[in-house]
Protein backbone atom coordinates (compact mmCIF):
# COMPACT_ATOMS: atom_id res chain seq x y z
CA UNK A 1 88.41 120.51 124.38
CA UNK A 2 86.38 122.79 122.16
CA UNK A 3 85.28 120.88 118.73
CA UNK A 4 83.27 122.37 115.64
CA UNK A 5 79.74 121.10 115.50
CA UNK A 6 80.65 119.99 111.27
CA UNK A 7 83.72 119.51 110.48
CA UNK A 8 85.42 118.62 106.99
CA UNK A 9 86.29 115.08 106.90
CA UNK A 10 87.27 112.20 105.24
CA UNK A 11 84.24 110.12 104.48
CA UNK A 12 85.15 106.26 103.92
CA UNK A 13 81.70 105.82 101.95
CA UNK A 14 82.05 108.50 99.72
CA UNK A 15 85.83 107.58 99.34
CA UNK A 16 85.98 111.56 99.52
CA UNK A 17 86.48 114.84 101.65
CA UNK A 18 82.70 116.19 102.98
CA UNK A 19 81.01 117.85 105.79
CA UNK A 20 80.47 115.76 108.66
CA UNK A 21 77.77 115.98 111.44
CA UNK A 22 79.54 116.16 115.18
CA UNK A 23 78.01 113.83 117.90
CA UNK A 24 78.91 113.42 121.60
CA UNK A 25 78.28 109.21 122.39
CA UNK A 26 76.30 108.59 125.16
CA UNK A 27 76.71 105.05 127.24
CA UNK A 28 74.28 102.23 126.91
CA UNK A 29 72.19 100.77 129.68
CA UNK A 30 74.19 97.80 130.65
CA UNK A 31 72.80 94.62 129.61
CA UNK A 32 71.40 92.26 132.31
CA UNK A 33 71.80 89.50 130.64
CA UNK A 34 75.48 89.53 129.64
CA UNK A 35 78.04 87.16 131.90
CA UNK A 36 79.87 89.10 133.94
CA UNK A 37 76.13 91.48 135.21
CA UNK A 38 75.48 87.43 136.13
CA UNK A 39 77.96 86.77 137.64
CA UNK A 40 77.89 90.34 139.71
CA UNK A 41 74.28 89.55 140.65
CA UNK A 42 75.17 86.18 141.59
CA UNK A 43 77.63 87.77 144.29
CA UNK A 44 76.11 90.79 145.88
CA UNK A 45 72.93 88.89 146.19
CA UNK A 46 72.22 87.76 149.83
CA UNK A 47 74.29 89.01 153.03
CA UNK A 48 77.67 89.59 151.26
CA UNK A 49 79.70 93.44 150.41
CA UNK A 50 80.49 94.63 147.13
CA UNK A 51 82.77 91.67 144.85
CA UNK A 52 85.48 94.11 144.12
CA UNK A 53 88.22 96.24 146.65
CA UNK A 54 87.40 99.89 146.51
CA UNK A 55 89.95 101.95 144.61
CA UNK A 56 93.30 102.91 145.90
CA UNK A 57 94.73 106.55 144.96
CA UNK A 58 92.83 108.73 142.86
CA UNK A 59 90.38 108.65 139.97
CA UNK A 60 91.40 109.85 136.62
CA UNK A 61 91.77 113.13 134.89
CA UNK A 62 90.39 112.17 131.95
CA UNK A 63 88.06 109.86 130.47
CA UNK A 64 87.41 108.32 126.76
CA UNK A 65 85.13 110.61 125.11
CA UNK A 66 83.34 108.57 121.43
CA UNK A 67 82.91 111.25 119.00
CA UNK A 68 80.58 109.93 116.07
CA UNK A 69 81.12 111.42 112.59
CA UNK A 70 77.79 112.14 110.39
CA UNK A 71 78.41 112.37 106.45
CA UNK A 72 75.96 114.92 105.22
CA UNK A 73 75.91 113.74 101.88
CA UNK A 74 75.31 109.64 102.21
CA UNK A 75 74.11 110.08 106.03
CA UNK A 76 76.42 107.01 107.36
CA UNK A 77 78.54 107.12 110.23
CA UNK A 78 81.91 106.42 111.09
CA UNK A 79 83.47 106.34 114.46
CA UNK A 80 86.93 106.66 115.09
CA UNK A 81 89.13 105.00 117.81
CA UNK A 82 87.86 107.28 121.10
CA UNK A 83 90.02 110.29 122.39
CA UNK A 84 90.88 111.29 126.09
CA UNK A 85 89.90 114.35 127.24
CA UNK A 86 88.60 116.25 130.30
CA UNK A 87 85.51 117.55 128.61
CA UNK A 88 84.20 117.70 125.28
CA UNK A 89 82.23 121.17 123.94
CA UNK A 90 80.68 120.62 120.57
CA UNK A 91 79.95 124.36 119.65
CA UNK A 92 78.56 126.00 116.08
CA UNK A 93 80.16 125.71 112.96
CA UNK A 94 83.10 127.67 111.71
């Protein structure tokens, strides 16, 4: 999927249509200290295999891509509910 780098956009600050800012999300580093990186510790630690069965069939086509939208005129961003797509090219204005 080929995307504008700005787009025209509703802003929900500026209650208006502007030009928005394009930006690919990239994932955070997991936290160690949330429960279930614990409790995934707590089970592969020591002499045991991996906690979970390895998965059956194939992996998916697609993946959720977060797009993040940049008002140029107040700077805030919005991000709006992720989108499934093979790959995401954010290319120059049009």
């Amino acid at each position: 999927m080929q995307r504008p780098r700005k787009v025209n956009r509703y802003c929900p600050f500026c209650k208006k249509h502007t030009v928005h800012d394009l930006d690919k999300m990239k994932k955070k580093k997991a936290s160690e200290l949330k429960a279930g990186q614990r409790r995934f510790r707590r089970v592969t630690a020591g002499y045991k295999g991996f906690p979970r069965p390895k998965p059956e069939g194939r992996e998916k086509t697609s993946h959720r891509i977060a797009i993040r939208y940049t008002c140029t005129i107040c700077h805030k961003t919005h991000q709006p509910p992720n989108i499934r797509t093979k790959k995401l090219d954010i290319g120059e204005s049009t």
